[in-house]
N, C-alpha and C. Protein backbone atom coordinates (compact mmCIF):
# COMPACT_ATOMS: atom_id res chain seq x y z
N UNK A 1 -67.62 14.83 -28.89
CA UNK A 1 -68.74 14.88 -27.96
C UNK A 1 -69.78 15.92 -28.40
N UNK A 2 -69.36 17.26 -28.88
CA UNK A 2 -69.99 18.36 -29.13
C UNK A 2 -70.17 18.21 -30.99
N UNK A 3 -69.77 16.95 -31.11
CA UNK A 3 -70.02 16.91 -32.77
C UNK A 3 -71.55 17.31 -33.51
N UNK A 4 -72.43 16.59 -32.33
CA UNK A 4 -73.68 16.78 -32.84
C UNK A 4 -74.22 18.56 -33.50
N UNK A 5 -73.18 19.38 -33.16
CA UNK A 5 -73.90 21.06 -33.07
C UNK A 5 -73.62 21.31 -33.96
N UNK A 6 -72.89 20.99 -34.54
CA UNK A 6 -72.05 21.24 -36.56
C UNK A 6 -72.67 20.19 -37.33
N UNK A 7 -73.15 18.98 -36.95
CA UNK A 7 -73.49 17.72 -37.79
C UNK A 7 -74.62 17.40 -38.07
N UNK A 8 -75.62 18.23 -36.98
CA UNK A 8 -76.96 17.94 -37.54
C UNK A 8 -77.87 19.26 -37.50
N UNK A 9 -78.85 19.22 -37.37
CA UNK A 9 -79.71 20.46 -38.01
C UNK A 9 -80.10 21.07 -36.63
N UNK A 10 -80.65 20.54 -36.27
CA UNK A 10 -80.98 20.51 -34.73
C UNK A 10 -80.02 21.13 -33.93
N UNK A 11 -78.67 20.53 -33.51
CA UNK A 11 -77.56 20.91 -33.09
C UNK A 11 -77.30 22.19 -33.47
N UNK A 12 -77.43 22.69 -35.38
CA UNK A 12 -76.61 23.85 -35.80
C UNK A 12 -77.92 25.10 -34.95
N UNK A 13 -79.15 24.52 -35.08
CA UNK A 13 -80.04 25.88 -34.75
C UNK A 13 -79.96 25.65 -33.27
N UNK A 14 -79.94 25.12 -32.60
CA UNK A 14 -79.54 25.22 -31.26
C UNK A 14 -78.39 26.55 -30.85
N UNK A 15 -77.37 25.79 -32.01
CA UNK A 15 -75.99 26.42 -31.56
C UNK A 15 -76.15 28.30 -31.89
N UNK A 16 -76.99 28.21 -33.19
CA UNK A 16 -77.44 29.33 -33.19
C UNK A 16 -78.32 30.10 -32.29
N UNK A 17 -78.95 29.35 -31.86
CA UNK A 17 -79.77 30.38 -30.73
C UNK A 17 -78.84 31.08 -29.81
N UNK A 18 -77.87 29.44 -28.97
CA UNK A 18 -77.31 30.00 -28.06
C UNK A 18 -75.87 30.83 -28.00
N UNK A 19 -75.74 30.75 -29.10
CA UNK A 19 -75.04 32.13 -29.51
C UNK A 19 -75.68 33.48 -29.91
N UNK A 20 -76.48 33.82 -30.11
CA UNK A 20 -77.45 34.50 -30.20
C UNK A 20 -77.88 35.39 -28.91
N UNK A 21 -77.82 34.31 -27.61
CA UNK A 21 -78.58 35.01 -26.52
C UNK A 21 -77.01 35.40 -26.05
N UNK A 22 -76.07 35.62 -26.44
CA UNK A 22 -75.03 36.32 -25.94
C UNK A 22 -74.65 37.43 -25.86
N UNK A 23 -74.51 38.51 -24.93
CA UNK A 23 -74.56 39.83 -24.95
C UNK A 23 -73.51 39.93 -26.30
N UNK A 24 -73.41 41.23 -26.98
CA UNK A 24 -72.47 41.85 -27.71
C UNK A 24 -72.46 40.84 -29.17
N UNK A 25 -72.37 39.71 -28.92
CA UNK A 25 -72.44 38.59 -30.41
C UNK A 25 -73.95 38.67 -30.77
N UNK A 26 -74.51 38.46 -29.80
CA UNK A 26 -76.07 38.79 -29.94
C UNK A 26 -76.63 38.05 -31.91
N UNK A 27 -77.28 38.49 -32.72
CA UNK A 27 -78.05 37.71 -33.61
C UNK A 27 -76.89 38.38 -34.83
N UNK A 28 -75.94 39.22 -34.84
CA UNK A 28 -74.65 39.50 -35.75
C UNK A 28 -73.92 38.52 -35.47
N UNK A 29 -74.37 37.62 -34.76
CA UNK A 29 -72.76 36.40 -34.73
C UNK A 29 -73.36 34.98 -34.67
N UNK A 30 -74.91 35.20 -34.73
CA UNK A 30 -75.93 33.88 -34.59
C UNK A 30 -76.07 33.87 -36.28
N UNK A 31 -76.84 34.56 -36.94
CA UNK A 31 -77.16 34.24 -38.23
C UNK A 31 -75.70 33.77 -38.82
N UNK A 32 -74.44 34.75 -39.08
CA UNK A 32 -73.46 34.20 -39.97
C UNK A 32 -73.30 32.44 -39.17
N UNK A 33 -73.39 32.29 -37.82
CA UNK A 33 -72.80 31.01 -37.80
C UNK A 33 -73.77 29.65 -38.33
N UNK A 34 -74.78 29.91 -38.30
CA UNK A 34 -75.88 28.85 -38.65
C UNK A 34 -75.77 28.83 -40.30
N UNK A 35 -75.94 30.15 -40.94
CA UNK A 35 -75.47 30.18 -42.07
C UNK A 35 -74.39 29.40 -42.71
N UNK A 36 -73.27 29.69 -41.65
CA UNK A 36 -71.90 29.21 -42.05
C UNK A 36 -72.23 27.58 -41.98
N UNK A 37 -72.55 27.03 -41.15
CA UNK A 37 -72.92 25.71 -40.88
C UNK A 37 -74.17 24.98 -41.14
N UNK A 38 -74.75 25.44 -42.51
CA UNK A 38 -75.54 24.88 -43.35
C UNK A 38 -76.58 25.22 -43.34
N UNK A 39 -77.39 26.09 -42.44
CA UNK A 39 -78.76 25.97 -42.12
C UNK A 39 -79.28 27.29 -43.15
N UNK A 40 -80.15 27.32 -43.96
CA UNK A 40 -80.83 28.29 -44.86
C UNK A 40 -80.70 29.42 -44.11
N UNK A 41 -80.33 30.30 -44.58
CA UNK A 41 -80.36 32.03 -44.11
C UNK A 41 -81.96 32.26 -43.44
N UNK A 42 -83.01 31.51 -43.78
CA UNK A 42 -83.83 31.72 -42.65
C UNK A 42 -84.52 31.34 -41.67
N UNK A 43 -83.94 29.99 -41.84
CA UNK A 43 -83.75 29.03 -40.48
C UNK A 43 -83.00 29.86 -39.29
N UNK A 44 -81.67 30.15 -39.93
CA UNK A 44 -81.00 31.05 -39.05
C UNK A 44 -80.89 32.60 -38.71
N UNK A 45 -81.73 32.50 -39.62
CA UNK A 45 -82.71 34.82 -39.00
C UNK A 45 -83.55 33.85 -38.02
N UNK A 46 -84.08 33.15 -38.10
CA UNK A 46 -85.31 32.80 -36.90
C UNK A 46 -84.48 31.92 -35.61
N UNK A 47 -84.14 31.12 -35.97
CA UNK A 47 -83.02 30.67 -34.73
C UNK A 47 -82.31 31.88 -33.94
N UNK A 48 -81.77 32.88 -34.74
CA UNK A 48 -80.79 33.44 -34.00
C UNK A 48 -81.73 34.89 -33.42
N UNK A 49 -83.08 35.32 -33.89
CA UNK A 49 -83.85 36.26 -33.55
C UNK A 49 -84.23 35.33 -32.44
N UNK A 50 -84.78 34.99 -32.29
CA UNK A 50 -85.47 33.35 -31.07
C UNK A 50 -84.48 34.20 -29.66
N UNK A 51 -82.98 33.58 -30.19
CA UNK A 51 -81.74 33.31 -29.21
C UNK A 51 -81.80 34.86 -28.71
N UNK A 52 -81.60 35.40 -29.46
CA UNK A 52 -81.15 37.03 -28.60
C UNK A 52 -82.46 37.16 -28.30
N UNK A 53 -83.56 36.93 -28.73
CA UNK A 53 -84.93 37.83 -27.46
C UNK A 53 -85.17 36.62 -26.47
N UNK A 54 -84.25 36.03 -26.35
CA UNK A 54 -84.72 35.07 -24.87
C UNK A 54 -84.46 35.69 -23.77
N UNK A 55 -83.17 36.09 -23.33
CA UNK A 55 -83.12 37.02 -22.10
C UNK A 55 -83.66 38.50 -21.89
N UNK A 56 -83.96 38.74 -23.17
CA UNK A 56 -84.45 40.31 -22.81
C UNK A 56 -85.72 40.13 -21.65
N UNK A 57 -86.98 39.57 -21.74
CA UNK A 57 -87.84 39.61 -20.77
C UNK A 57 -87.08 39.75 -19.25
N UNK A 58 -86.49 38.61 -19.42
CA UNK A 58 -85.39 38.99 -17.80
C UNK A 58 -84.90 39.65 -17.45
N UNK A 59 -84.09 40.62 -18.64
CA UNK A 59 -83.49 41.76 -18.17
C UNK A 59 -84.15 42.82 -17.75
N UNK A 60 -85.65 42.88 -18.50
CA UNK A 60 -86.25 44.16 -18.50
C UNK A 60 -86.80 43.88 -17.13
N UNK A 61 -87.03 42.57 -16.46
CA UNK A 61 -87.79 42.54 -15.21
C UNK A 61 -86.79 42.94 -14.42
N UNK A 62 -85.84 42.06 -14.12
CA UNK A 62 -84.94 42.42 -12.92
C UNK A 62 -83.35 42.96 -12.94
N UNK A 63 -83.17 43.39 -14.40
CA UNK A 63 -81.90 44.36 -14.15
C UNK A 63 -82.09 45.62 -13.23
N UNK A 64 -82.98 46.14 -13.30
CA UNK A 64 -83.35 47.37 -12.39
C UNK A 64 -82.83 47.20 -11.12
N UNK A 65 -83.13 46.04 -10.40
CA UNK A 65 -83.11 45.57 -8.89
C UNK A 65 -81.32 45.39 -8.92
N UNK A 66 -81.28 44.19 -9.86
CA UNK A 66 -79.70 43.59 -9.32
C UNK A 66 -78.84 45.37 -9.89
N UNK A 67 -79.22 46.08 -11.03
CA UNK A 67 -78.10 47.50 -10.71
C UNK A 67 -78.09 48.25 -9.46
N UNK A 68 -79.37 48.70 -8.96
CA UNK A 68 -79.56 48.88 -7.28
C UNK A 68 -78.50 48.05 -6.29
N UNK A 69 -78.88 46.35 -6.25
CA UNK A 69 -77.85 45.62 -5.12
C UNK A 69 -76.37 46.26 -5.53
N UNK A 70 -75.95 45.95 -7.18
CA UNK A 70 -74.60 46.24 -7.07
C UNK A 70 -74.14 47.78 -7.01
N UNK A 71 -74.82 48.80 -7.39
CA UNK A 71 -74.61 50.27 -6.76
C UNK A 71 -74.33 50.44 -5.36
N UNK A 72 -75.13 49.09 -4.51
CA UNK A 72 -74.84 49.49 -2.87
C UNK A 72 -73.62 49.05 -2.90
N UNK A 73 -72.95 48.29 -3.54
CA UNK A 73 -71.68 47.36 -3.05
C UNK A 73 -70.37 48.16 -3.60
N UNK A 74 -69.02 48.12 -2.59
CA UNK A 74 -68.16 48.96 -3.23
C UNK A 74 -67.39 47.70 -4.41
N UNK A 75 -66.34 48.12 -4.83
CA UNK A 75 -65.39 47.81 -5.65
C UNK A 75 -66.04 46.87 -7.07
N UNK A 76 -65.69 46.32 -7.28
CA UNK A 76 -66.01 45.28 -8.68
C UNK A 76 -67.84 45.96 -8.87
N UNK A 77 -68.40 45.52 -8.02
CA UNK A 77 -69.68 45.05 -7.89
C UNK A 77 -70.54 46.51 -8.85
N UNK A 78 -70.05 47.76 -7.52
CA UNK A 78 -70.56 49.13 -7.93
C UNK A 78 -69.47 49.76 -9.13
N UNK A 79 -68.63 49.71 -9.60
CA UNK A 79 -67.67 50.04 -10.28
C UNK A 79 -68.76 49.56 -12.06
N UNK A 80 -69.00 48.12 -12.34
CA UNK A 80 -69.71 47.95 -13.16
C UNK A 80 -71.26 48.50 -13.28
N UNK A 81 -71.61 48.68 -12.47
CA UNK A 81 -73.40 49.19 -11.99
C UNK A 81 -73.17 50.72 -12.94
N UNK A 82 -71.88 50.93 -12.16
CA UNK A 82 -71.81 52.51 -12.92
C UNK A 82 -71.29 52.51 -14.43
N UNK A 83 -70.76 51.47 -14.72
CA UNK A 83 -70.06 51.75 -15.98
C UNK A 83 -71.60 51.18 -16.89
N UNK A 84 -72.16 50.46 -16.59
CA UNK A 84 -73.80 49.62 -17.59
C UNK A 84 -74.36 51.07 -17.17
N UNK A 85 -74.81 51.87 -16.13
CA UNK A 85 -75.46 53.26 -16.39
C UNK A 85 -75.10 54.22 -17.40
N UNK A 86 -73.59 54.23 -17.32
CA UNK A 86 -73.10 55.42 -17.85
C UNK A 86 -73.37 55.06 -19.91
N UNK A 87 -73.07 53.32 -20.28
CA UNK A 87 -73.36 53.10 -21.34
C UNK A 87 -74.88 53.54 -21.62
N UNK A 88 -75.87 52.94 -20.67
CA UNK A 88 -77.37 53.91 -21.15
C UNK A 88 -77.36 54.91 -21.19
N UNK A 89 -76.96 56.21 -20.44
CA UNK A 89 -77.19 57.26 -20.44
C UNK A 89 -76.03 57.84 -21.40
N UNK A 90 -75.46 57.29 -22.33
CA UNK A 90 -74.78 57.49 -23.72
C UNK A 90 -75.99 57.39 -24.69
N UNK A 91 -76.99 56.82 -24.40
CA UNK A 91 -78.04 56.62 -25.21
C UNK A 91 -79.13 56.98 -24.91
N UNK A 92 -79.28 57.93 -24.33
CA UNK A 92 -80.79 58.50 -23.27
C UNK A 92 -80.95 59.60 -24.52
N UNK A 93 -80.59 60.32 -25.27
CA UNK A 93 -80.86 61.43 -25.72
C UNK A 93 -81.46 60.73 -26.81
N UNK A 94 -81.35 59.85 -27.69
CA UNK A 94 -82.12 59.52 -28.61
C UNK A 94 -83.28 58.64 -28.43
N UNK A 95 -83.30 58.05 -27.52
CA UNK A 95 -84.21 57.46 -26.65
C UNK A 95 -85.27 58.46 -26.31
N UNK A 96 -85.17 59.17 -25.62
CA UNK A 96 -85.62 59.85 -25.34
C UNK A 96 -86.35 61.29 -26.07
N UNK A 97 -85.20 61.23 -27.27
CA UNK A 97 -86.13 62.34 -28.24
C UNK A 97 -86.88 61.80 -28.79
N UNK A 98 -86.75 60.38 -29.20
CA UNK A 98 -87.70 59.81 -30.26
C UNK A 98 -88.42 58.38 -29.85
N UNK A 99 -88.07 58.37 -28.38
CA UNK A 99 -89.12 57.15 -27.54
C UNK A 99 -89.15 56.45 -28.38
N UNK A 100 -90.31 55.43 -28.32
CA UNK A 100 -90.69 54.19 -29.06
C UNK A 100 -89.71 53.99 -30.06
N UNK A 101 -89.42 54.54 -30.88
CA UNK A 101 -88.68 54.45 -32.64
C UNK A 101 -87.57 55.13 -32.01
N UNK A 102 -86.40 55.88 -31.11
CA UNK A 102 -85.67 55.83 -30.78
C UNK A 102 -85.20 54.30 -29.84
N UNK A 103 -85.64 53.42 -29.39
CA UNK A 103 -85.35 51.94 -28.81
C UNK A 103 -85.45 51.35 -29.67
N UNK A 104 -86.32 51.25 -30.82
CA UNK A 104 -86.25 50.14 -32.17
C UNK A 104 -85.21 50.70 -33.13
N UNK A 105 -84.67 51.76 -32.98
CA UNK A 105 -83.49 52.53 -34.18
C UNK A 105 -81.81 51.76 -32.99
N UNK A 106 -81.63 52.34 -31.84
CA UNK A 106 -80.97 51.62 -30.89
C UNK A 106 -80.86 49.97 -31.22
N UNK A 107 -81.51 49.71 -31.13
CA UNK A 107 -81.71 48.08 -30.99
C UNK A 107 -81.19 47.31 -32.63
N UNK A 108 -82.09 48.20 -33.40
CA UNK A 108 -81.50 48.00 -34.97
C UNK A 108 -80.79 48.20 -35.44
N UNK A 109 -80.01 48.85 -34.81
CA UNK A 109 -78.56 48.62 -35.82
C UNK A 109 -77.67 48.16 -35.35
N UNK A 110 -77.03 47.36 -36.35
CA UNK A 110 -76.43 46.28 -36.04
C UNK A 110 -74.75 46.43 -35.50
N UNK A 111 -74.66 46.83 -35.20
CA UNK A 111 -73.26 47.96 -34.43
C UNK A 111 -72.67 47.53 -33.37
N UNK A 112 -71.15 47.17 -32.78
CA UNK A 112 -70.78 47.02 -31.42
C UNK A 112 -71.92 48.42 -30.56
N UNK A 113 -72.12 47.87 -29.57
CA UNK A 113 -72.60 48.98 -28.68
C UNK A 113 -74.31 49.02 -28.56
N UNK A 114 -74.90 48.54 -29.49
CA UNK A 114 -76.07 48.43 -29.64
C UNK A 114 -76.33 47.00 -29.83
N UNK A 115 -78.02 46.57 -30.01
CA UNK A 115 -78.45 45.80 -30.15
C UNK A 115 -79.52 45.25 -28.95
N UNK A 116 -80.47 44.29 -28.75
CA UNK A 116 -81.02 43.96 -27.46
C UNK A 116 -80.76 44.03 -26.32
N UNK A 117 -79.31 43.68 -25.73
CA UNK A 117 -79.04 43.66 -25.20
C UNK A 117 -78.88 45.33 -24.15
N UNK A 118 -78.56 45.48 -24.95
CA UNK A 118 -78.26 47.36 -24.84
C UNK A 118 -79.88 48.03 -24.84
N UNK A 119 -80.07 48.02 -25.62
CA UNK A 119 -81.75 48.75 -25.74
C UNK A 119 -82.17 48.17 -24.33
N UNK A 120 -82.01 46.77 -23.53
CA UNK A 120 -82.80 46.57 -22.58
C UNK A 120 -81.91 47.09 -21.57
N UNK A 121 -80.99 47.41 -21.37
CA UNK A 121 -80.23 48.34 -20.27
C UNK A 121 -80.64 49.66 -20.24
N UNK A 122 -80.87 50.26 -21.20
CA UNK A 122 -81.47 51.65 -21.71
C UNK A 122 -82.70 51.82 -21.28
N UNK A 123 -83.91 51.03 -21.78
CA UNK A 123 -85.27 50.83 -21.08
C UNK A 123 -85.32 50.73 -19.62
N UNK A 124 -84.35 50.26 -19.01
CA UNK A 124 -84.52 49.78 -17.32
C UNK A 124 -83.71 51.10 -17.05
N UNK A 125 -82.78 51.41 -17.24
CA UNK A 125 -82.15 52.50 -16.70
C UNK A 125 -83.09 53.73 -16.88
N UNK A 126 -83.85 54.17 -17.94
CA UNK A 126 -84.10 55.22 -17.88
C UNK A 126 -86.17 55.28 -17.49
N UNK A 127 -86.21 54.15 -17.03
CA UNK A 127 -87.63 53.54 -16.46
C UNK A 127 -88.39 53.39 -17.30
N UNK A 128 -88.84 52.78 -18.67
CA UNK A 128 -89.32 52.51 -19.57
C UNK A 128 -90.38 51.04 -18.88
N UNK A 129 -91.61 50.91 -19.04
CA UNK A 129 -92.22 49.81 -18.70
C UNK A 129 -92.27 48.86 -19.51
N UNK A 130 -91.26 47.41 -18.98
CA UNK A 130 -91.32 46.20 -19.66
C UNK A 130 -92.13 46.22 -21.37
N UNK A 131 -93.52 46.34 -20.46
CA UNK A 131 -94.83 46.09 -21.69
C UNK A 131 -94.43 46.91 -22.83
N UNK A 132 -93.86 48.37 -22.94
CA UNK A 132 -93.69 48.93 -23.92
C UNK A 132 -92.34 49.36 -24.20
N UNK A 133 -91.06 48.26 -23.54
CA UNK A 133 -90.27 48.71 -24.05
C UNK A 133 -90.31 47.43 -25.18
N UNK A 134 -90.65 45.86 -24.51
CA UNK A 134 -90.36 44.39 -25.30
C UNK A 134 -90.68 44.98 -26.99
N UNK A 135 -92.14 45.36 -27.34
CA UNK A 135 -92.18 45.49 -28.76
C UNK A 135 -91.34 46.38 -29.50
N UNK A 136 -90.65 47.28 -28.55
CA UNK A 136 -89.71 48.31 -29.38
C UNK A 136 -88.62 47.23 -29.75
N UNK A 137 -87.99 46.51 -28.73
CA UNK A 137 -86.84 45.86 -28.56
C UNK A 137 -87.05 44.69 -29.99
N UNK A 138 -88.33 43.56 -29.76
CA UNK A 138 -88.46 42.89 -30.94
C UNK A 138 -88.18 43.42 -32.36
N UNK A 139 -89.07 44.29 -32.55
CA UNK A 139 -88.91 45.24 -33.58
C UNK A 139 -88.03 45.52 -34.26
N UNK A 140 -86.68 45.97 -33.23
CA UNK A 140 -85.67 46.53 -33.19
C UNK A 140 -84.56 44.60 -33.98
N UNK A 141 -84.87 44.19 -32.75
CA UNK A 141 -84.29 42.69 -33.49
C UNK A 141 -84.94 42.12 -34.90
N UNK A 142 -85.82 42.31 -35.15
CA UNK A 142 -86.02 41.62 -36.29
C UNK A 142 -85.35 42.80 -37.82
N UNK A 143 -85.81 43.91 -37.86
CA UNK A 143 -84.48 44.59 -38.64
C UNK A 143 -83.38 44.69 -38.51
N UNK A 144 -82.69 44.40 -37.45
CA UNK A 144 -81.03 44.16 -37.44
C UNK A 144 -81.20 42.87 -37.80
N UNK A 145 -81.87 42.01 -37.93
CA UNK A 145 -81.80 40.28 -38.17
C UNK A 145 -81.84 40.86 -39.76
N UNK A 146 -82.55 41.02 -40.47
CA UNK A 146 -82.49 41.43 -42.02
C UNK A 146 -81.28 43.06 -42.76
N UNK A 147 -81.03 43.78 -41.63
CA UNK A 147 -79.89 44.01 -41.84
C UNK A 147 -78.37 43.31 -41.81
N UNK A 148 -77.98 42.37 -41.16
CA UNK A 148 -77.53 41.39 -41.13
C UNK A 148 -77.22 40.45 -42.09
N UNK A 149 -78.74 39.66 -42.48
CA UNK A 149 -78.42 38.86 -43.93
C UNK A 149 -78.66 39.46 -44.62
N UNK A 150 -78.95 40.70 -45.37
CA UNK A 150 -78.62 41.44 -46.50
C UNK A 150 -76.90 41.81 -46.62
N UNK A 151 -76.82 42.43 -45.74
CA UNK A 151 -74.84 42.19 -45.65
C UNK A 151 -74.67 41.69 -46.23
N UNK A 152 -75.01 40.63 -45.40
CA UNK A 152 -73.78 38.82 -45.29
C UNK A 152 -74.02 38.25 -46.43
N UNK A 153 -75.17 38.53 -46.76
CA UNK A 153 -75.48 37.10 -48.13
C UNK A 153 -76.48 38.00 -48.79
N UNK A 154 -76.24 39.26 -49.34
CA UNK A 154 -76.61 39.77 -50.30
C UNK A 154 -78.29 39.75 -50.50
N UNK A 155 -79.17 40.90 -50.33
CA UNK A 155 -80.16 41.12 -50.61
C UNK A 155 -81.51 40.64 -51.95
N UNK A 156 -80.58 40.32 -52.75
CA UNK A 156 -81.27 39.63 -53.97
C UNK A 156 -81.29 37.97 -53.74
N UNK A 157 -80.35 37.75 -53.19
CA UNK A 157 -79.74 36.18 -52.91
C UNK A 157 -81.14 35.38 -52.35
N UNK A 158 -81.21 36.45 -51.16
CA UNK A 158 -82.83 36.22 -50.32
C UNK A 158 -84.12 35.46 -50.38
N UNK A 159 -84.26 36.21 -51.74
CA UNK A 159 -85.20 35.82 -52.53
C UNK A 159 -85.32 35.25 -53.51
């Protein structure tokens, strides 16, 4: 049924995006798979950069609000509110020493713990405005997207 996502081109960059917009797999687990499944190393830097900056706009609008609802709420709800704060404010000091190019250094490297996903928890937590956190965050994704396939498939290969 799901044959089409491995079998055709369409399907594989799809599959790449939407692996891509996944917290933590984010565009380190989008490029190798599109890669892996035929699509040119930069079909799949652009598929899988695409996939992980799709939710960031959302997050940066209304994570702020829904950490507020779940801070009011006890058990599960506020228990996580605090544990997504406490991960930003693991990252407030470099953020914060080096603003702008501290969220694109965050965001860029390609590391459990970092990446878009994270940089946009960081921006909302520590009140960063949408407008100037998104270009840090892009930024930030498109050099972990080329840190990534230099890894994976070798820097000379590239080109």
């Amino acid at each position: 049924m799901l044959e089409w996502l491995t079998s055709t081109t369409i399907g594989r960059v799809l599959a790449t995006v939407a692996i891509s917009m996944l917290p933590v797999i984010e565009l380190r687990g989008g490029i190798p798979y599109g890669v892996g499944f035929g699509l040119n190393p930069w079909a799949a830097f652009a598929a899988a950069a695409i996939g992980n900056l799709i939710p960031i706009p959302f997050i940066l609008l209304l994570l702020g609000r829904i950490l507020e609802f779940m801070k009011k709420r006890e058990g599960v709800l506020g228990k996580a509110a605090r544990l997504l704060e406490n991960k930003a404010y693991k990252n407030k000091e470099t953020v914060e020493k080096y603003k702008a190019l501290g969220l694109i250094i965050l965001v860029a490297i390609p590391l459990p713990g970092t990446g878009a996903w994270t940089g946009a928890l960081v921006a909302t937590v520590l009140g960063m405005e949408p407008k100037k956190a998104l270009p840090c965050i892009v930024a930030g994704v498109a050099i972990a997207g080329f840190v990534v396939l230099a890894i994976s498939y070798g820097f000379v290969s590239l080109f």
